[in-house]
Protein backbone atom coordinates (compact mmCIF):
# COMPACT_ATOMS: atom_id res chain seq x y z
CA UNK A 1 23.19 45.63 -3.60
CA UNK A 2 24.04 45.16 -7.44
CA UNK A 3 24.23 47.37 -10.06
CA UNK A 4 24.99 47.02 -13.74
CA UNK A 5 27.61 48.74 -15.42
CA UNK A 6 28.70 48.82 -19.03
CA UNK A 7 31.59 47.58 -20.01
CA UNK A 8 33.70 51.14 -20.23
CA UNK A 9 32.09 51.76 -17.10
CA UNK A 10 33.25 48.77 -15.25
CA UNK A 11 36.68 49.12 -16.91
CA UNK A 12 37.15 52.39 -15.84
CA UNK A 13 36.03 52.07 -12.49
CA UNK A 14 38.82 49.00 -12.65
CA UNK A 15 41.59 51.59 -13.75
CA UNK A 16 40.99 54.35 -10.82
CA UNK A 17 40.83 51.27 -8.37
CA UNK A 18 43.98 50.53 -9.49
CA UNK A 19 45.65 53.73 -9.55
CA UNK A 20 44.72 53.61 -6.34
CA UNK A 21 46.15 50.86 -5.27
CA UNK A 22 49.48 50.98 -7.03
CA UNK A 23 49.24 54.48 -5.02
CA UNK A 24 49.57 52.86 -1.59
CA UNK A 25 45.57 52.22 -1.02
CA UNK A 26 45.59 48.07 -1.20
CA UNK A 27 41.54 47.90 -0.41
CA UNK A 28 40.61 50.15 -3.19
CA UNK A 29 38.02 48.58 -5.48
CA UNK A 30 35.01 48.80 -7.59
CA UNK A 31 32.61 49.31 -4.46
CA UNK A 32 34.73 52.10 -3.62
CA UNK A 33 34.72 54.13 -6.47
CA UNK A 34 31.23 53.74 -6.96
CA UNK A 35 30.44 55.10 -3.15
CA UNK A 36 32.95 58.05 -4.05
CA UNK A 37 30.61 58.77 -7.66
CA UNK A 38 27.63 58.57 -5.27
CA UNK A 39 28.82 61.09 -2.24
CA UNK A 40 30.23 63.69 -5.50
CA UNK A 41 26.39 62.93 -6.77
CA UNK A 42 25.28 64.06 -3.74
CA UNK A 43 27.12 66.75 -3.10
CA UNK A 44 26.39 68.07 -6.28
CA UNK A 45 22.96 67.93 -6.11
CA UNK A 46 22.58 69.12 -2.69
CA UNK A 47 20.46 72.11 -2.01
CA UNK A 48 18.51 71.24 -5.46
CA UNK A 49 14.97 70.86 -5.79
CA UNK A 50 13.50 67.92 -7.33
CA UNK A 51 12.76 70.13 -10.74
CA UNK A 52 16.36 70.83 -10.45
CA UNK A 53 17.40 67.27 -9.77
CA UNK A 54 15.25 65.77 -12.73
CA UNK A 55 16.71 68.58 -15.26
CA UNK A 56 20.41 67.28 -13.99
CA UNK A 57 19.58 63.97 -15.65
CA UNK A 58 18.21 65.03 -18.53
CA UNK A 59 20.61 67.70 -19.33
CA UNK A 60 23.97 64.82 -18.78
CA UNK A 61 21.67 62.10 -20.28
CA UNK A 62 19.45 63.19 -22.82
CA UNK A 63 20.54 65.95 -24.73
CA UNK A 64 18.03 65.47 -27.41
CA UNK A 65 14.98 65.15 -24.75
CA UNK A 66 15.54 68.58 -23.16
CA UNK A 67 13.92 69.99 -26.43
CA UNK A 68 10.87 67.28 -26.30
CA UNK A 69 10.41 66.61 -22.58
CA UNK A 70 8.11 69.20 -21.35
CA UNK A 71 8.38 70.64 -17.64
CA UNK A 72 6.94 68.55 -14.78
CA UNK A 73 5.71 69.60 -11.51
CA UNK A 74 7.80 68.37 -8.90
CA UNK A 75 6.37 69.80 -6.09
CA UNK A 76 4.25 66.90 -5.55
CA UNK A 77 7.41 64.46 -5.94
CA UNK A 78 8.21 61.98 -3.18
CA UNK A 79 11.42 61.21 -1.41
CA UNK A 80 12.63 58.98 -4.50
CA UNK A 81 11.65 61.84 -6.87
CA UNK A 82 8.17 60.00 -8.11
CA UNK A 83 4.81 61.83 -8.38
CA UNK A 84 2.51 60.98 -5.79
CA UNK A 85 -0.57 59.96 -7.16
């Protein structure tokens, strides 16, 4: 699997990998940090609905589209969190 990063992203994910490893933890890399992001992501949004899920991302990642996004129904949502139509 791949995923894009931004620079700053990559960078920092570069710095705690190496803190890491100047800490004693020679196998620490990229992949790990990013599996430690995703199991915090998941713990955080465990117990959520998918309303609740959806409003996570737009309240850390749109700040400007919580005034203009209207409310969906989410009870319909799938698995990945899409509308089944």
């Amino acid at each position: 699997m791949a995923a894009s990063l931004y620079e700053d992203e990559a960078a920092l994910a570069d710095r705690l990998a190496d803190i890491l490893r100047s800490g004693g933890w020679p196998k620490a890399n990229r992949s790990l940090i990013i599996r430690e992001a995703l199991t915090r992501l998941q713990e955080d949004l465990a117990g959520k609905t998918p309303e609740e899920i959806f409003r996570y991302f737009v309240d850390r990642h749109a700040p400007k589209a919580r005034v203009n996004t209207p409310r969906r129904d989410m009870s319909t949502a799938g698995p990945a969190g899409h509308e089944d139509t």
